[in-house]
PDB file of N, CA and C in Angstrom:
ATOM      1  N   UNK A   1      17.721  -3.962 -10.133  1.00  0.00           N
ATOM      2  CA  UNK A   1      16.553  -3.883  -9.268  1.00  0.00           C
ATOM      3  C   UNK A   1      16.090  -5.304  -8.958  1.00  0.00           C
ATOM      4  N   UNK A   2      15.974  -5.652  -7.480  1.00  0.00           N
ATOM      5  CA  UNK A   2      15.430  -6.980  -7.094  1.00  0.00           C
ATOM      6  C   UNK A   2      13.823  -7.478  -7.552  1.00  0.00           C
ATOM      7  N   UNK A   3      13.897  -8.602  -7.443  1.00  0.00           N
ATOM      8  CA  UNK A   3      11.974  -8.617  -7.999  1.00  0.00           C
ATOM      9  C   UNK A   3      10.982  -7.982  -7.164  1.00  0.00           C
ATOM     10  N   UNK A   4      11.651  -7.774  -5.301  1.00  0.00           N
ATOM     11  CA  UNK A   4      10.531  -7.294  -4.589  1.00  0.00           C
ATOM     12  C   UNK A   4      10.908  -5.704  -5.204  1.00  0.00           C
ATOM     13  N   UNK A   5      11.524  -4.923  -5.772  1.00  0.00           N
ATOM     14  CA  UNK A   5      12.112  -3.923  -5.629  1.00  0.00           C
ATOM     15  C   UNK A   5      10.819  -3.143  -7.146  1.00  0.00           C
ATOM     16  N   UNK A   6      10.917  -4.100  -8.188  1.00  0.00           N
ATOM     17  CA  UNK A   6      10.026  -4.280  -9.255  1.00  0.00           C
ATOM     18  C   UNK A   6       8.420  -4.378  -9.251  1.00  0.00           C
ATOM     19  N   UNK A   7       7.988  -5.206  -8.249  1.00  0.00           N
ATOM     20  CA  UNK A   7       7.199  -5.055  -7.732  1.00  0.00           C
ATOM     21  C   UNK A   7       6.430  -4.189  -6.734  1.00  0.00           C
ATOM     22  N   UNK A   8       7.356  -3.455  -6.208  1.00  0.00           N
ATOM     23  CA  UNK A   8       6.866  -2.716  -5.460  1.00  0.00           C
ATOM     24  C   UNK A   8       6.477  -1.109  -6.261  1.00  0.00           C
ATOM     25  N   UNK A   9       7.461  -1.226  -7.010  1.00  0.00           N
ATOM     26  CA  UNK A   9       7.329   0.163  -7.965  1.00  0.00           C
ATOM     27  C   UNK A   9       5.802   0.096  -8.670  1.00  0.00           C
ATOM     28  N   UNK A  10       5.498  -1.269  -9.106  1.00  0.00           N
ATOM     29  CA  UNK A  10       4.434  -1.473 -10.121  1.00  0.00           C
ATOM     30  C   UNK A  10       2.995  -1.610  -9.143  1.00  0.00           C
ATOM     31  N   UNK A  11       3.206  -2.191  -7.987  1.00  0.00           N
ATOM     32  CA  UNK A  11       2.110  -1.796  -7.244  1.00  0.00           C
ATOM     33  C   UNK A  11       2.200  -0.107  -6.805  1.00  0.00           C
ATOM     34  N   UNK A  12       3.037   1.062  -6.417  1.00  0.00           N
ATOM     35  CA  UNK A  12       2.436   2.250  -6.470  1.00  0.00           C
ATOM     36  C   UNK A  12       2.095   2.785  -7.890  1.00  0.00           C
ATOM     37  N   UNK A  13       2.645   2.396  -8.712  1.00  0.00           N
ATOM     38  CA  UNK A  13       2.029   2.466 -10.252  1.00  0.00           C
ATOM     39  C   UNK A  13       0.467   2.594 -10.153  1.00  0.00           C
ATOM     40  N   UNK A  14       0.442   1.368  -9.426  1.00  0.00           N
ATOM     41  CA  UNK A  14      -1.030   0.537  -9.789  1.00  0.00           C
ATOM     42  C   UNK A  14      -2.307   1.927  -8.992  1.00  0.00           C
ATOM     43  N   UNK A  15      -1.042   1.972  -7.682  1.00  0.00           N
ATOM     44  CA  UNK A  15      -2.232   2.902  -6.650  1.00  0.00           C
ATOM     45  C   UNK A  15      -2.192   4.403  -7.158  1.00  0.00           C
ATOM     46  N   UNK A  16      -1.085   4.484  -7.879  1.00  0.00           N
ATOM     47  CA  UNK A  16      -1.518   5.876  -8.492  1.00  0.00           C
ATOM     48  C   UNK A  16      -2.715   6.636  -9.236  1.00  0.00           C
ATOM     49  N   UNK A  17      -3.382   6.159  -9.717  1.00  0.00           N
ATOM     50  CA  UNK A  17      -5.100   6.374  -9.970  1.00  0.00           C
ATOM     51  C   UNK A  17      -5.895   6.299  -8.920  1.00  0.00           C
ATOM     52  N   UNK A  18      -5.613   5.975  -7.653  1.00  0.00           N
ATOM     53  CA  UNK A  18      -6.401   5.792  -6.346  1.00  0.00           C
ATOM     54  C   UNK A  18      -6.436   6.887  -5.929  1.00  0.00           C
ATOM     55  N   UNK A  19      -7.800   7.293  -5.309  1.00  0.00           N
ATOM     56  CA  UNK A  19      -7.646   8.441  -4.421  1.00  0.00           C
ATOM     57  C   UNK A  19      -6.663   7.991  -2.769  1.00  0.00           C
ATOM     58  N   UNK A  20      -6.577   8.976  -2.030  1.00  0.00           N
ATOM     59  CA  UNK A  20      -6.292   8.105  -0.646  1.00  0.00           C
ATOM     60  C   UNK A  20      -6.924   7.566  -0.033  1.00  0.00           C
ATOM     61  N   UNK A  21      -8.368   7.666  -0.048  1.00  0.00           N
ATOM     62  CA  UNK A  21      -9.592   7.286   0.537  1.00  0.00           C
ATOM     63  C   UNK A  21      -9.356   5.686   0.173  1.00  0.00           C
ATOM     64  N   UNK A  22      -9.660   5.310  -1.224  1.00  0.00           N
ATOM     65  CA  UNK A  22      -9.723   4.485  -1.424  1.00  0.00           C
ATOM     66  C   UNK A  22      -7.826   3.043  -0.792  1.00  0.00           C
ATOM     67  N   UNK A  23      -6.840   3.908  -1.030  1.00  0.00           N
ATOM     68  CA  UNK A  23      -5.624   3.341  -0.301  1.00  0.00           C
ATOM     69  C   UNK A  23      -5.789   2.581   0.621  1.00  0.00           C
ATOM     70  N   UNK A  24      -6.398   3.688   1.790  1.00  0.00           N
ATOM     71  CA  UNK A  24      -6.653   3.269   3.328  1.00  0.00           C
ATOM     72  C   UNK A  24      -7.267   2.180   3.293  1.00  0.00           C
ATOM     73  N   UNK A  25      -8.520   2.554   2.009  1.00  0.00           N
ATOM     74  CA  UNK A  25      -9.621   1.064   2.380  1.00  0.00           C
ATOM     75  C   UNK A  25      -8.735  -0.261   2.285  1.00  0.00           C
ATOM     76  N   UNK A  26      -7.899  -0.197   0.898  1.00  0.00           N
ATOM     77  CA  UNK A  26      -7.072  -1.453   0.346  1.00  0.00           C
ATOM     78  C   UNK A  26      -5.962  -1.320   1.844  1.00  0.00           C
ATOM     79  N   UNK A  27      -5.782  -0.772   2.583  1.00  0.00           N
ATOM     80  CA  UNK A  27      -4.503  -1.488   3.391  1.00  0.00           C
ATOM     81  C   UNK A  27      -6.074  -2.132   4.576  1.00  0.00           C
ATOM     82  N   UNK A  28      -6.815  -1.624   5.124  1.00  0.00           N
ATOM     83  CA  UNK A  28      -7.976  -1.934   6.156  1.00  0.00           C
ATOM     84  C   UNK A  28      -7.871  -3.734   5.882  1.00  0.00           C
ATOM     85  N   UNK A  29      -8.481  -3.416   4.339  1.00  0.00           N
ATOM     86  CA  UNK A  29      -8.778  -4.882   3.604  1.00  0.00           C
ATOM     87  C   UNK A  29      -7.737  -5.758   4.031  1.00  0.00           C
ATOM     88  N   UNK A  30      -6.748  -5.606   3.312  1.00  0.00           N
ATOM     89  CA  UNK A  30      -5.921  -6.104   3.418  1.00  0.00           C
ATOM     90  C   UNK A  30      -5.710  -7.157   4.903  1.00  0.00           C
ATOM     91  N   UNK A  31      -5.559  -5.691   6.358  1.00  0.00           N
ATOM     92  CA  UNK A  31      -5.341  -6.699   7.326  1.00  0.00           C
ATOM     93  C   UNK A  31      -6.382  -7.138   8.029  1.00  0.00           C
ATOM     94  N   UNK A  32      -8.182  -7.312   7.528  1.00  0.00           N
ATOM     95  CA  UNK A  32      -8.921  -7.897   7.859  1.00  0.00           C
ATOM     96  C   UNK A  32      -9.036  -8.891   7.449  1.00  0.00           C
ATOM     97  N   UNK A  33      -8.278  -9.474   5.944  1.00  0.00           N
ATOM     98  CA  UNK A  33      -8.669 -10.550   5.172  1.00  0.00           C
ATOM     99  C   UNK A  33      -7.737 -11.371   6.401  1.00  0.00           C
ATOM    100  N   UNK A  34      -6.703 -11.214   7.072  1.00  0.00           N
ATOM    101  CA  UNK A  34      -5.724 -12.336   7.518  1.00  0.00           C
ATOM    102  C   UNK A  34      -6.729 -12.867   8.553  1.00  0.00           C
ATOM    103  N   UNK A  35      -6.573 -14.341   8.289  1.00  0.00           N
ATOM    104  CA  UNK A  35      -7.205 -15.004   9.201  1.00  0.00           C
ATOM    105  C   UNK A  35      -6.244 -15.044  10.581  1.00  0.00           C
ATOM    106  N   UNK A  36      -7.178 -15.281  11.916  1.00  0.00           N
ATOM    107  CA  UNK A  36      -6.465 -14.997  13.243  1.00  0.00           C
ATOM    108  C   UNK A  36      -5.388 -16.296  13.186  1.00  0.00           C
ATOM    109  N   UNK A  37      -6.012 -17.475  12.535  1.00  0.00           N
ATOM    110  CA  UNK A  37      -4.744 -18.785  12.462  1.00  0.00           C
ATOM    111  C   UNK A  37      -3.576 -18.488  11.457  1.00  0.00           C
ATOM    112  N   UNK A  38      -3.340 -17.351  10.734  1.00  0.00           N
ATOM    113  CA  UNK A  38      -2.334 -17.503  10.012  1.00  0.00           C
ATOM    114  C   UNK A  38      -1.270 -16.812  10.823  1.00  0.00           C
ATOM    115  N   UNK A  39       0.120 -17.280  10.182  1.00  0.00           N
ATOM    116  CA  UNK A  39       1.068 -16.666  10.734  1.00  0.00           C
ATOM    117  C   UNK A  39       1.520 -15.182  10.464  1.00  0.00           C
ATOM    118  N   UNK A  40       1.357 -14.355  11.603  1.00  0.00           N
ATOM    119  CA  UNK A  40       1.946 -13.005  10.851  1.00  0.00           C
ATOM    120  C   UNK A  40       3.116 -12.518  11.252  1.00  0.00           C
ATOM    121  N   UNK A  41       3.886 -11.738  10.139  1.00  0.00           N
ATOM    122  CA  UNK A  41       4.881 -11.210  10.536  1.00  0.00           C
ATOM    123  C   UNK A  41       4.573 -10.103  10.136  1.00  0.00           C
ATOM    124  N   UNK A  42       5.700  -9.876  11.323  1.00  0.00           N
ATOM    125  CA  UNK A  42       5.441  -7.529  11.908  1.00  0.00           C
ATOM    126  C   UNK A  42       6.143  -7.543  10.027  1.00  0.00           C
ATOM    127  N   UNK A  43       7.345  -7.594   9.751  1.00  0.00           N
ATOM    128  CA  UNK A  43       8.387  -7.390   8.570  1.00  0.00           C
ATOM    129  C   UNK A  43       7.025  -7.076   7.277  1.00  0.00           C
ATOM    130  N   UNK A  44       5.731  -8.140   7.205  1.00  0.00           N
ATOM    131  CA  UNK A  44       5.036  -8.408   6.281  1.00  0.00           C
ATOM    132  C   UNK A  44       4.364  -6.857   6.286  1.00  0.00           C
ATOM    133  N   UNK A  45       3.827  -6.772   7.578  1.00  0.00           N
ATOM    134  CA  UNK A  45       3.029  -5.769   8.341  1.00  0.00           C
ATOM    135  C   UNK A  45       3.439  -4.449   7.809  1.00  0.00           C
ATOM    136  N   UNK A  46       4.755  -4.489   8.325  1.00  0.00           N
ATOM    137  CA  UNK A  46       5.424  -3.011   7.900  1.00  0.00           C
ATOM    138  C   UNK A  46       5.315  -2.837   6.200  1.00  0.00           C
ATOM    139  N   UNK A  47       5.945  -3.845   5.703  1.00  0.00           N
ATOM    140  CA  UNK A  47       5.752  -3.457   4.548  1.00  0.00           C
ATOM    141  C   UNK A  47       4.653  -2.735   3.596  1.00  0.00           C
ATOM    142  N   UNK A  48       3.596  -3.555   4.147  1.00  0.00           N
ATOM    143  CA  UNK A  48       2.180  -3.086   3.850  1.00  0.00           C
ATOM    144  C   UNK A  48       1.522  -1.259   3.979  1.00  0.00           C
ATOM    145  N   UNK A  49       2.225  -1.903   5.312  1.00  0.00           N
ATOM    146  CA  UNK A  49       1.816  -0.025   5.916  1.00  0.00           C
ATOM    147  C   UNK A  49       2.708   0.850   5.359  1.00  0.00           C
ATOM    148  N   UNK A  50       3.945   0.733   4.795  1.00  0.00           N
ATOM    149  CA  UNK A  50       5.259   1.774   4.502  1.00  0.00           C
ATOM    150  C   UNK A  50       4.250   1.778   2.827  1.00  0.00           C
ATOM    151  N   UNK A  51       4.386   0.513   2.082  1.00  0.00           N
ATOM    152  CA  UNK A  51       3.729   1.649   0.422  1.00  0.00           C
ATOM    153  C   UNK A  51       2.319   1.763   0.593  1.00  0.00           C
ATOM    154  N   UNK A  52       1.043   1.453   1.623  1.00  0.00           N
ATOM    155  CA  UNK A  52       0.145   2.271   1.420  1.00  0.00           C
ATOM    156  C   UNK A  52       0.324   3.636   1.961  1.00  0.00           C
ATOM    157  N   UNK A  53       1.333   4.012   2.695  1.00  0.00           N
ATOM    158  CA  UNK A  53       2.070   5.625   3.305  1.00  0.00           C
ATOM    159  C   UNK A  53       2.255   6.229   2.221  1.00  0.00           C
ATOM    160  N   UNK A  54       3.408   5.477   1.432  1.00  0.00           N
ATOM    161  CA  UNK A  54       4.145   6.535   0.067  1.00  0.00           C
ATOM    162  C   UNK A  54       3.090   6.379  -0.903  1.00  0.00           C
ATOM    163  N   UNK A  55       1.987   5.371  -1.166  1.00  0.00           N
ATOM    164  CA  UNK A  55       1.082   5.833  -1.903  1.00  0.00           C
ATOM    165  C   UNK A  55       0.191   6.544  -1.818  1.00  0.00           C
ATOM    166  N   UNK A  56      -0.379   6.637  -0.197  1.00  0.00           N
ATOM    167  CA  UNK A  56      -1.345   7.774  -0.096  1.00  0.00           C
ATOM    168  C   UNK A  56      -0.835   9.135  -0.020  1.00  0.00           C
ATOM    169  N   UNK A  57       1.182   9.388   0.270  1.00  0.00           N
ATOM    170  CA  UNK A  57       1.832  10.866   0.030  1.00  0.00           C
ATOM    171  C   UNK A  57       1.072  11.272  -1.084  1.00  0.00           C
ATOM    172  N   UNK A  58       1.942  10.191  -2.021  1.00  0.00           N
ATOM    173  CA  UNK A  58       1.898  10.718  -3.931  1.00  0.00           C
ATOM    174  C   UNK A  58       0.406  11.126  -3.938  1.00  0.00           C
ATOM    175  N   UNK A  59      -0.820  10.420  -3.532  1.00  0.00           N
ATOM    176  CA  UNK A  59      -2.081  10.704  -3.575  1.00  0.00           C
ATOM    177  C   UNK A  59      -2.020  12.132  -3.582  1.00  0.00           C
ATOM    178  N   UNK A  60      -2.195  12.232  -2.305  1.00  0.00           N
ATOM    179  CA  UNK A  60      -1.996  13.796  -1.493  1.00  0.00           C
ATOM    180  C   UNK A  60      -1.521  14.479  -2.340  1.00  0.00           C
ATOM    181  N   UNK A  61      -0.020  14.619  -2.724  1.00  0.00           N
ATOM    182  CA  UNK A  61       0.632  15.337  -3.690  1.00  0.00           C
ATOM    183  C   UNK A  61      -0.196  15.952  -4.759  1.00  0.00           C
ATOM    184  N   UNK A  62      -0.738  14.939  -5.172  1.00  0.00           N
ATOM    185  CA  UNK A  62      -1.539  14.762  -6.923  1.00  0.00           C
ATOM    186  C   UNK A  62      -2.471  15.829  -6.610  1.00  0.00           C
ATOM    187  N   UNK A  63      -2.744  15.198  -5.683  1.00  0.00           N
ATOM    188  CA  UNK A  63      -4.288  16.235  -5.113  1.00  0.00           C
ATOM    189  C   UNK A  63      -3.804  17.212  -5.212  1.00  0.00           C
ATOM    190  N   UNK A  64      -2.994  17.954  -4.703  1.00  0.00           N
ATOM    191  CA  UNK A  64      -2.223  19.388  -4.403  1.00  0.00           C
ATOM    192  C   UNK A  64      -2.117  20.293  -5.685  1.00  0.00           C
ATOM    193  N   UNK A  65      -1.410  19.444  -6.130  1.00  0.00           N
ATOM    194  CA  UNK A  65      -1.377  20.303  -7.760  1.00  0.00           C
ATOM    195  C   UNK A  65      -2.916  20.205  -8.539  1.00  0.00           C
ATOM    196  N   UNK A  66      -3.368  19.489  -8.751  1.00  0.00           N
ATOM    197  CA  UNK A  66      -4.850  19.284  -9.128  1.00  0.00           C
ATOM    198  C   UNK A  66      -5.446  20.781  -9.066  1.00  0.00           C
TER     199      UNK A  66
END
């Protein structure tokens, strides 16, 4: 497993105690903190948006059985 590959597991780890409510807020955050002078990349972008997706599924999920 690569380090982003490690990391990525341990951040939905992390969001797994999150409701989805709260997810959405952390991705919002996220792309309000970027200042308009920094450089962005879409690649960064996507990433962001693809595990707050599979973390707010698992959310959902959790919820379901709950």
């Amino acid at each position: 497993m690569t380090e982003v590959e490690r990391m990525t597991v341990e951040l939905l780890e992390e969001m797994d105690d999150m409701p989805p409510e709260d997810i959405e807020n952390f991705r919002k955050e996220w792309f309000e903190k970027l200042e308009p002078e920094q450089i962005r990349n879409e690649k960064v972008d996507d990433y962001v948006n693809a595990v707050c997706d599979v973390a707010i599924s698992r959310a959902k999920k959790r919820l379901e059985v709950a």
